[in-house]
C-alpha atoms as a PDB file:
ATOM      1  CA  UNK A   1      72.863  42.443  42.203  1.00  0.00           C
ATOM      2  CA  UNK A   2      71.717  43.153  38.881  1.00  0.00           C
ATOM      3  CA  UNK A   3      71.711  39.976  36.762  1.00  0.00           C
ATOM      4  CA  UNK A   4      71.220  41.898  33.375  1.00  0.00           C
ATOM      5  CA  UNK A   5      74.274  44.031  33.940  1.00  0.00           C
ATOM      6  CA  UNK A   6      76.429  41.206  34.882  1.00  0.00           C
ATOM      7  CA  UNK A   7      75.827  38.800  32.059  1.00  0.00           C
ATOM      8  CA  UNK A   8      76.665  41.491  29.448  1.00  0.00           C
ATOM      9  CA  UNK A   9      80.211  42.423  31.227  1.00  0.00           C
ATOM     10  CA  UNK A  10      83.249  40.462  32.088  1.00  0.00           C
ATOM     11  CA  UNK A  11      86.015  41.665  34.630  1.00  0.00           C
ATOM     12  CA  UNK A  12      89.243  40.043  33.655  1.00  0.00           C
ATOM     13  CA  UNK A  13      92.397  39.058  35.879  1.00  0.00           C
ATOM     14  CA  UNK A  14      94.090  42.405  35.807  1.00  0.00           C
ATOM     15  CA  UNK A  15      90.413  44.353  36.598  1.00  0.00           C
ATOM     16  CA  UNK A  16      89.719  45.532  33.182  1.00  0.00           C
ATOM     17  CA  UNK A  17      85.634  45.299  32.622  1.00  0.00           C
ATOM     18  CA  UNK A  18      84.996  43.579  29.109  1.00  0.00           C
ATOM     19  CA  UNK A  19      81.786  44.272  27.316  1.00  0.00           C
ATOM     20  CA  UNK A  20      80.702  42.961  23.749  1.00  0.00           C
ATOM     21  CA  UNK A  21      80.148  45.303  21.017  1.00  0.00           C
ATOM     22  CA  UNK A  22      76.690  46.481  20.286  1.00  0.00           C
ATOM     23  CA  UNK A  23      74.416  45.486  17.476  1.00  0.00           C
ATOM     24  CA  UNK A  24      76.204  42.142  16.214  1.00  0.00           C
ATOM     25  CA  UNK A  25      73.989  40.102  14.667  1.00  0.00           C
ATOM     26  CA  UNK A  26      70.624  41.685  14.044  1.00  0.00           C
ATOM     27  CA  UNK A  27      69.963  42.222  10.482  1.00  0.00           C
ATOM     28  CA  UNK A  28      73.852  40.856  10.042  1.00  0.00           C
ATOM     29  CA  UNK A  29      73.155  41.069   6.063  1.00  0.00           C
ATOM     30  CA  UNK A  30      72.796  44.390   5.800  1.00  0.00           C
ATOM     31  CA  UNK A  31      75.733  45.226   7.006  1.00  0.00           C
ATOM     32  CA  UNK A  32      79.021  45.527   5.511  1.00  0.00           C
ATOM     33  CA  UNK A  33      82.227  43.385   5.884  1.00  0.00           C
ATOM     34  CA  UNK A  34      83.960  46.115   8.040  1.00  0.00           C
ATOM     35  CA  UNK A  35      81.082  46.299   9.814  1.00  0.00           C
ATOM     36  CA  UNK A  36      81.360  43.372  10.876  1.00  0.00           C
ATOM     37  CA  UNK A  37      84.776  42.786  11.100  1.00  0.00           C
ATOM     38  CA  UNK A  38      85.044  45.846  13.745  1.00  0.00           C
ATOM     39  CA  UNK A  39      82.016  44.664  15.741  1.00  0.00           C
ATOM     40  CA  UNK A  40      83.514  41.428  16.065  1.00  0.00           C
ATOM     41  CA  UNK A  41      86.249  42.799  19.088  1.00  0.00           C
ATOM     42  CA  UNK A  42      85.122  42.766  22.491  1.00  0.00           C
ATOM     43  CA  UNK A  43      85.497  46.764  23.902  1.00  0.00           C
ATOM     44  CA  UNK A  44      86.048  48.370  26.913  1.00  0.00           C
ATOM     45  CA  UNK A  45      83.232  50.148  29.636  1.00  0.00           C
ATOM     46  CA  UNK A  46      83.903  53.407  30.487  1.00  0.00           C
ATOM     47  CA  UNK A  47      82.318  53.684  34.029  1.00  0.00           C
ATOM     48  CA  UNK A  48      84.185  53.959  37.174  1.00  0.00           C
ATOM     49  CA  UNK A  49      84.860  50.527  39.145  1.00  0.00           C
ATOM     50  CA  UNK A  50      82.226  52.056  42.539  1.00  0.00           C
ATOM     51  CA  UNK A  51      79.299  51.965  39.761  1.00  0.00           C
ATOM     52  CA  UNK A  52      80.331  48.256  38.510  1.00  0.00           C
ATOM     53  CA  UNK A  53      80.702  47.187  41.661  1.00  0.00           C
ATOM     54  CA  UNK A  54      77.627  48.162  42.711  1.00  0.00           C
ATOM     55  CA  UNK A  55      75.275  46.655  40.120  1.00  0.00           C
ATOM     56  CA  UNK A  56      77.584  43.273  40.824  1.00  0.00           C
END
């Protein structure tokens, strides 16, 4: 079980995996409103469900 892996990902009720968007608040005033705005949405992982499963 890796622990860094699963506190950046959630797996909801359906099975989706959940991740939060990269590069949110570090050096936050530099960056535009839209930016922001579109970092602010959680996204989806694009690995197969064997790979999750094994680092959970």
């Amino acid at each position: 079980m890796k622990k860094s892996i699963s506190s950046r990902i959630k797996i909801t009720k359906t099975g989706k995996i959940i991740r939060r968007t990269m590069g949110q608040c570090h050096f936050r005033a530099k960056k535009s409103t839209t930016q922001i705005k579109r970092k602010k949405s959680n996204r989806g992982l694009n690995a197969s469900k064997k790979l999750i499963k094994k680092y959970l």
